[in-house]
N, C-alpha and C. Protein backbone atom coordinates (compact mmCIF):
# COMPACT_ATOMS: atom_id res chain seq x y z
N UNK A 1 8.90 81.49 -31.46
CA UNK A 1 10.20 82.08 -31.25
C UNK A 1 10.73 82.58 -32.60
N UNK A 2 11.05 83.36 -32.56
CA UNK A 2 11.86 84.22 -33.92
C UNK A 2 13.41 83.58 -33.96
N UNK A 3 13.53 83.70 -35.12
CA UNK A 3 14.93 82.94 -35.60
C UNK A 3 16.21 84.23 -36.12
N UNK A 4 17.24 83.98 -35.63
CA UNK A 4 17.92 85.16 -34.87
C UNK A 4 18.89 84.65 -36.30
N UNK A 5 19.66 85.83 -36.65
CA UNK A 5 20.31 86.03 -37.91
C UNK A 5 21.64 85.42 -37.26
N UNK A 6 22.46 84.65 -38.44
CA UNK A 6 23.62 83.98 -38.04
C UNK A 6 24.88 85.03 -37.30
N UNK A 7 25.43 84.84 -36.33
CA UNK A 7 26.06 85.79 -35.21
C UNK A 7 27.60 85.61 -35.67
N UNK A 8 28.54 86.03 -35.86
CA UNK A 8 29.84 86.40 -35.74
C UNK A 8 30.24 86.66 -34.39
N UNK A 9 31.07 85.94 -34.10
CA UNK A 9 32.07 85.78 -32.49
C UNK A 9 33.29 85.60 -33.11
N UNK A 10 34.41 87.26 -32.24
CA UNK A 10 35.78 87.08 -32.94
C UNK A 10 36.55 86.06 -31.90
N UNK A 11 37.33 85.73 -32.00
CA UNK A 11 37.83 84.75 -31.18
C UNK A 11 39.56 85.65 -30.55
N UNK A 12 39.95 85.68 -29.18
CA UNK A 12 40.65 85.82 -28.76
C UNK A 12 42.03 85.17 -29.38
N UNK A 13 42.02 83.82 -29.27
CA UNK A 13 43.27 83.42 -29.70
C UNK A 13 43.01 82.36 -31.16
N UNK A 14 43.45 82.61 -32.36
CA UNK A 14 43.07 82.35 -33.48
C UNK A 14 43.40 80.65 -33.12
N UNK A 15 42.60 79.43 -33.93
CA UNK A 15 43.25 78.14 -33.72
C UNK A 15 43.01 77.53 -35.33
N UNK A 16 43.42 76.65 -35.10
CA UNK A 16 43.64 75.57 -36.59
C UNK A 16 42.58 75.19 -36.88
N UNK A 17 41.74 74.94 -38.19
CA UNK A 17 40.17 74.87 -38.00
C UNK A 17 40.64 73.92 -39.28
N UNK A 18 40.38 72.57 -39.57
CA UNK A 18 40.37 72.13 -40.86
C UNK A 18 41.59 72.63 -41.85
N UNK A 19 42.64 72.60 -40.84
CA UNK A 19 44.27 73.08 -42.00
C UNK A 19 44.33 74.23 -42.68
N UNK A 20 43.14 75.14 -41.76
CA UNK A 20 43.78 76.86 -41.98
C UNK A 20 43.21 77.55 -40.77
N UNK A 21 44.20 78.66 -40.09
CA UNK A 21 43.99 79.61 -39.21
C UNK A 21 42.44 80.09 -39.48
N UNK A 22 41.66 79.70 -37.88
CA UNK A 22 40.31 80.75 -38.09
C UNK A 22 40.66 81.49 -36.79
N UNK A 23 40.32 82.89 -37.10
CA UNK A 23 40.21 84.16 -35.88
C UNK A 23 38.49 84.35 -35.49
N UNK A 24 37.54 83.73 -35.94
CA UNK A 24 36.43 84.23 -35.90
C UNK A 24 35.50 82.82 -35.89
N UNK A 25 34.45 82.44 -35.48
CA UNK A 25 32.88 81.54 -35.79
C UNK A 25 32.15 82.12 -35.87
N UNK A 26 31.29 81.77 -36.85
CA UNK A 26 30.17 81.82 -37.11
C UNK A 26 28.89 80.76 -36.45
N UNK A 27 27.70 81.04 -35.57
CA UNK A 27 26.78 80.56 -35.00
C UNK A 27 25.54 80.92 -36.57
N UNK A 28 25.50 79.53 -37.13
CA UNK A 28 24.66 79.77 -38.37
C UNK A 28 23.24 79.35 -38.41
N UNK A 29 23.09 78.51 -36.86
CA UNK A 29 21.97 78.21 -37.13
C UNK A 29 21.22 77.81 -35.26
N UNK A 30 20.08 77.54 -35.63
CA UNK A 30 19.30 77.19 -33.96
C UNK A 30 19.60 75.65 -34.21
N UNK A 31 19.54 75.35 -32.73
CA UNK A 31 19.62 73.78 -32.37
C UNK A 31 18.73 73.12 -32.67
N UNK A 32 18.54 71.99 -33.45
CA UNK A 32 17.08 71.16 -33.44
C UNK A 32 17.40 70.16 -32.54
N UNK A 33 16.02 69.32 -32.74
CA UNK A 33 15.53 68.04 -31.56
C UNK A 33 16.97 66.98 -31.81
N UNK A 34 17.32 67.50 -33.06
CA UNK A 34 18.51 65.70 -33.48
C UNK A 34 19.98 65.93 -32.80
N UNK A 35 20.21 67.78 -32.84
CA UNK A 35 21.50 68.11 -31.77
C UNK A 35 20.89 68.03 -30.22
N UNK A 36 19.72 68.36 -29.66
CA UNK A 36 19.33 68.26 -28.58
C UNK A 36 19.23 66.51 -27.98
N UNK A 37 19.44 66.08 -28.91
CA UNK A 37 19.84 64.47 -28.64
C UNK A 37 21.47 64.16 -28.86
N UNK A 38 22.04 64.70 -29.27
CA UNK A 38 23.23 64.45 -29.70
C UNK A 38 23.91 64.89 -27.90
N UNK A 39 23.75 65.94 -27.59
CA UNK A 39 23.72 66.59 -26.45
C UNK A 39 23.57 66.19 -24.97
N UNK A 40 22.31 65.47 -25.03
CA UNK A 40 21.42 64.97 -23.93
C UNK A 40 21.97 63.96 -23.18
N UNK A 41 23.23 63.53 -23.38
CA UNK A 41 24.03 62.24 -22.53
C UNK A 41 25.49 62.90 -21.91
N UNK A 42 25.27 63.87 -22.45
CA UNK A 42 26.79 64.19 -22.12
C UNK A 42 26.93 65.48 -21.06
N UNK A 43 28.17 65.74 -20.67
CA UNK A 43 27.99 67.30 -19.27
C UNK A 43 28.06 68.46 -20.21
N UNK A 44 28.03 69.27 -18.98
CA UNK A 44 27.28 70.78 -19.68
C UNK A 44 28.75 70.94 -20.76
N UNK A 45 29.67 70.56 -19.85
CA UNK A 45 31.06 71.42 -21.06
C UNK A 45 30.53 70.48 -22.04
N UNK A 46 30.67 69.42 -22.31
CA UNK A 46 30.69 68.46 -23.79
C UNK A 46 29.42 68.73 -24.47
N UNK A 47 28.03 69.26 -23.43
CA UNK A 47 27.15 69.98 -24.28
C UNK A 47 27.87 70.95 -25.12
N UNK A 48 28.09 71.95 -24.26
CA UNK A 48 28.76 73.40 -24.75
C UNK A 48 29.33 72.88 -26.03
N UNK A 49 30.83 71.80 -25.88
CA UNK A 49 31.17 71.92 -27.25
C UNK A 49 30.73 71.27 -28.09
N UNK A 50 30.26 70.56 -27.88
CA UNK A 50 28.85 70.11 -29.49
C UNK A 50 28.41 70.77 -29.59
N UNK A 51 27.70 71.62 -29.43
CA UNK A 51 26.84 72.61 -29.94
C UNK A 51 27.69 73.55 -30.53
N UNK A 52 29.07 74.19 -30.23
CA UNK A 52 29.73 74.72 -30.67
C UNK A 52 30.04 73.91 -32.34
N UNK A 53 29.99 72.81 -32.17
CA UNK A 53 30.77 71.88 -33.15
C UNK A 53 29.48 71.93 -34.67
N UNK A 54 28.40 71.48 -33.67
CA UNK A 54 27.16 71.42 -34.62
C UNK A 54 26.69 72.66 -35.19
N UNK A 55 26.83 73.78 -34.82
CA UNK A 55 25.91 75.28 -35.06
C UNK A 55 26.99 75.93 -35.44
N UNK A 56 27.95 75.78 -35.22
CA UNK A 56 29.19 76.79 -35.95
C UNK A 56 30.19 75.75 -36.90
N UNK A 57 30.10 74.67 -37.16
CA UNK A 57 30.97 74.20 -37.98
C UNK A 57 32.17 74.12 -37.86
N UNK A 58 32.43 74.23 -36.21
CA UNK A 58 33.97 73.78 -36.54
C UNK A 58 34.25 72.68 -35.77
N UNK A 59 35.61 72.10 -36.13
CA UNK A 59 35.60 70.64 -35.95
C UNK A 59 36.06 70.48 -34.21
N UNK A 60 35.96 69.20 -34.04
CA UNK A 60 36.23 69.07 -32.19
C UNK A 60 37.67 69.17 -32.38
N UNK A 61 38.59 69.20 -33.10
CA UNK A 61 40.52 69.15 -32.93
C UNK A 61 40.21 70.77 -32.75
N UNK A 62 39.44 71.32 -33.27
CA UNK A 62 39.72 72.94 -32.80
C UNK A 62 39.58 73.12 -31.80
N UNK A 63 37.76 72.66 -31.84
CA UNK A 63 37.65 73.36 -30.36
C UNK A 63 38.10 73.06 -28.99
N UNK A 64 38.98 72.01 -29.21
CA UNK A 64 39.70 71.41 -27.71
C UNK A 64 40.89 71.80 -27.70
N UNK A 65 41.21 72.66 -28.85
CA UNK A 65 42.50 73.70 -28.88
C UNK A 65 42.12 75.30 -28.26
N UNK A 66 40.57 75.76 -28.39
CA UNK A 66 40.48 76.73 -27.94
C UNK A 66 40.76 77.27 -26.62
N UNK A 67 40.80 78.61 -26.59
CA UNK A 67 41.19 78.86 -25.25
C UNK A 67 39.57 79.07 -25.00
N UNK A 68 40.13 78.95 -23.41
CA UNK A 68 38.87 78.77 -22.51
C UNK A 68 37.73 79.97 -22.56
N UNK A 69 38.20 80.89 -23.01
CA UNK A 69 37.81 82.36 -22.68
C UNK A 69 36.48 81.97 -23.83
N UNK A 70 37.57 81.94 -25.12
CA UNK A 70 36.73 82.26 -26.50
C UNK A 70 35.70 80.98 -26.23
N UNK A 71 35.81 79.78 -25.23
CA UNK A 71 34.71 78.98 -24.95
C UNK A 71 33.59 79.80 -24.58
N UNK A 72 33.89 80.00 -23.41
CA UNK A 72 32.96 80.88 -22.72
C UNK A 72 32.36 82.13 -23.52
N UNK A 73 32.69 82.38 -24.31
CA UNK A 73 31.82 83.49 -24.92
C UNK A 73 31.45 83.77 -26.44
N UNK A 74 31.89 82.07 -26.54
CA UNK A 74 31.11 81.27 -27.77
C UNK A 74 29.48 81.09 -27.06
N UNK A 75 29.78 80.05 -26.00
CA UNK A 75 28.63 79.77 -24.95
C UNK A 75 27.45 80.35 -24.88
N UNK A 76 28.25 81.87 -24.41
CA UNK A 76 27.30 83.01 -24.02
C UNK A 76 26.23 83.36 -25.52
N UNK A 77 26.90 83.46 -26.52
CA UNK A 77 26.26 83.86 -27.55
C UNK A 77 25.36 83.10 -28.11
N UNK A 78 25.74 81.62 -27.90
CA UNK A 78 24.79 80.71 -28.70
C UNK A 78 23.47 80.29 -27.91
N UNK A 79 23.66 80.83 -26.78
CA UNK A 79 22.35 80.31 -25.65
C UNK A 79 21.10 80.63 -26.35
N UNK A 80 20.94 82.12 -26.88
CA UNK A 80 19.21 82.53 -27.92
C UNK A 80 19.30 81.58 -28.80
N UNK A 81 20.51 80.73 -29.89
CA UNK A 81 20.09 79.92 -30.50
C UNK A 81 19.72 78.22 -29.85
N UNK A 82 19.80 78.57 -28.96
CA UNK A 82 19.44 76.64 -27.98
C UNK A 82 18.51 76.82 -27.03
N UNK A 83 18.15 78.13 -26.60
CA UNK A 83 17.31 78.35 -25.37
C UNK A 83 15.53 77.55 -25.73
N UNK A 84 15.18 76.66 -24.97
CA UNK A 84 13.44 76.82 -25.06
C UNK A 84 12.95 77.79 -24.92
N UNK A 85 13.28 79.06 -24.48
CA UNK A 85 12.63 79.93 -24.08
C UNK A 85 13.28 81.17 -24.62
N UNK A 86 11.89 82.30 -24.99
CA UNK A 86 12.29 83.72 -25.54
C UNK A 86 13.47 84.37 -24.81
N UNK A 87 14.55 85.16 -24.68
CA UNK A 87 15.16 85.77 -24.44
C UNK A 87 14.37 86.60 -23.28
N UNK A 88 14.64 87.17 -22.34
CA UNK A 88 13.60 88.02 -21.35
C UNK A 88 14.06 89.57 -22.18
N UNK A 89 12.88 90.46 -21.82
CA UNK A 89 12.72 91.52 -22.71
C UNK A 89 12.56 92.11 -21.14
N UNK A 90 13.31 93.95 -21.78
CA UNK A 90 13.10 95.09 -20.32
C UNK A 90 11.37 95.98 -20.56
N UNK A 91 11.52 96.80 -19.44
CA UNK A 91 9.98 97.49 -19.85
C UNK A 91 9.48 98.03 -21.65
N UNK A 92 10.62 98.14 -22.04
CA UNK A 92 10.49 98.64 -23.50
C UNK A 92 10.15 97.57 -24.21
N UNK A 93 9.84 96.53 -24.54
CA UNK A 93 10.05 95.31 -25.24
C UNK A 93 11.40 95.11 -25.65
N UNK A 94 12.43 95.89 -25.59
CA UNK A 94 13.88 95.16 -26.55
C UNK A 94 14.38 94.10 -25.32
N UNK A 95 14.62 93.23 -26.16
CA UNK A 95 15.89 92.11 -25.81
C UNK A 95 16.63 92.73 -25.04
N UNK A 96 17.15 91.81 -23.54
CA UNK A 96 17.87 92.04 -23.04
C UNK A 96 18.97 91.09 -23.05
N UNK A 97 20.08 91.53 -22.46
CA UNK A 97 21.54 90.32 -22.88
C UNK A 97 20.84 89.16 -22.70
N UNK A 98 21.39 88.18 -22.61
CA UNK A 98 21.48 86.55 -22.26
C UNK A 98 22.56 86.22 -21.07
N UNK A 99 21.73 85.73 -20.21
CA UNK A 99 22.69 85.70 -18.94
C UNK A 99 23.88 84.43 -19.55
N UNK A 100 24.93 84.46 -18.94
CA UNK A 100 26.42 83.65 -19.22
C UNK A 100 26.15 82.38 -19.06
N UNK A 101 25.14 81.87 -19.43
CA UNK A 101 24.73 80.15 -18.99
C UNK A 101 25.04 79.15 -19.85
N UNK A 102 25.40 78.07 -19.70
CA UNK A 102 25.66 76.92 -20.47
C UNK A 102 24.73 76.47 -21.20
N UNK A 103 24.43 75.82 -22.34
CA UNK A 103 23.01 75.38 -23.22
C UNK A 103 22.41 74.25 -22.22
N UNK A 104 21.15 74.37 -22.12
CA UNK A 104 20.12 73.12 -21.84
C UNK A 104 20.87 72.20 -22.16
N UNK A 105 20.84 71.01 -20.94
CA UNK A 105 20.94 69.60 -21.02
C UNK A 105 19.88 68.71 -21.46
């Protein structure tokens, strides 16, 4: 699997991140086996936001301030970095979106 360059997601409604306004996350990195354990006990949302927490660096007082939206399409973006599996490709070989799914349990 190829390792996908760190992603910028602007965020709908800006929240308190560590005692200053963030409008934006950064997804800096793929999930390893030690977040895929961190993960593995808990439901898809509390997946979702660990992984949010672990791969973008921001703390859980944020992200349980976020609005739901900028959840959901934090979610969406970070799935190529948590997926077991390649992204599905169209007849051309390019990458196609990532369907709206929650990260592996």
């Amino acid at each position: 699997m190829a390792f996908r360059e760190p992603l910028l997601i602007r965020l709908e409604l800006p929240v308190e991140d560590f005692g200053k306004m963030i409008d934006s996350v950064t997804i800096s990195r793929h999930a390893t086996g030690a977040d895929m354990d961190e993960v593995d006990h808990l439901t898809e949302l509390g997946a979702t936001k660990k992984y949010i927490e672990l791969l973008c660096g921001v703390s859980m007082e944020a992200i349980q301030t976020m609005f739901q939206g900028d959840i959901t399409a934090i979610n969406a973006a970070m799935l190529p970095f948590v997926s077991r599996t390649p992204p599905p490709t169209d007849d051309s070989g390019a990458t196609s979106p990532a369907p709206a799914a929650g990260p592996p349990n």
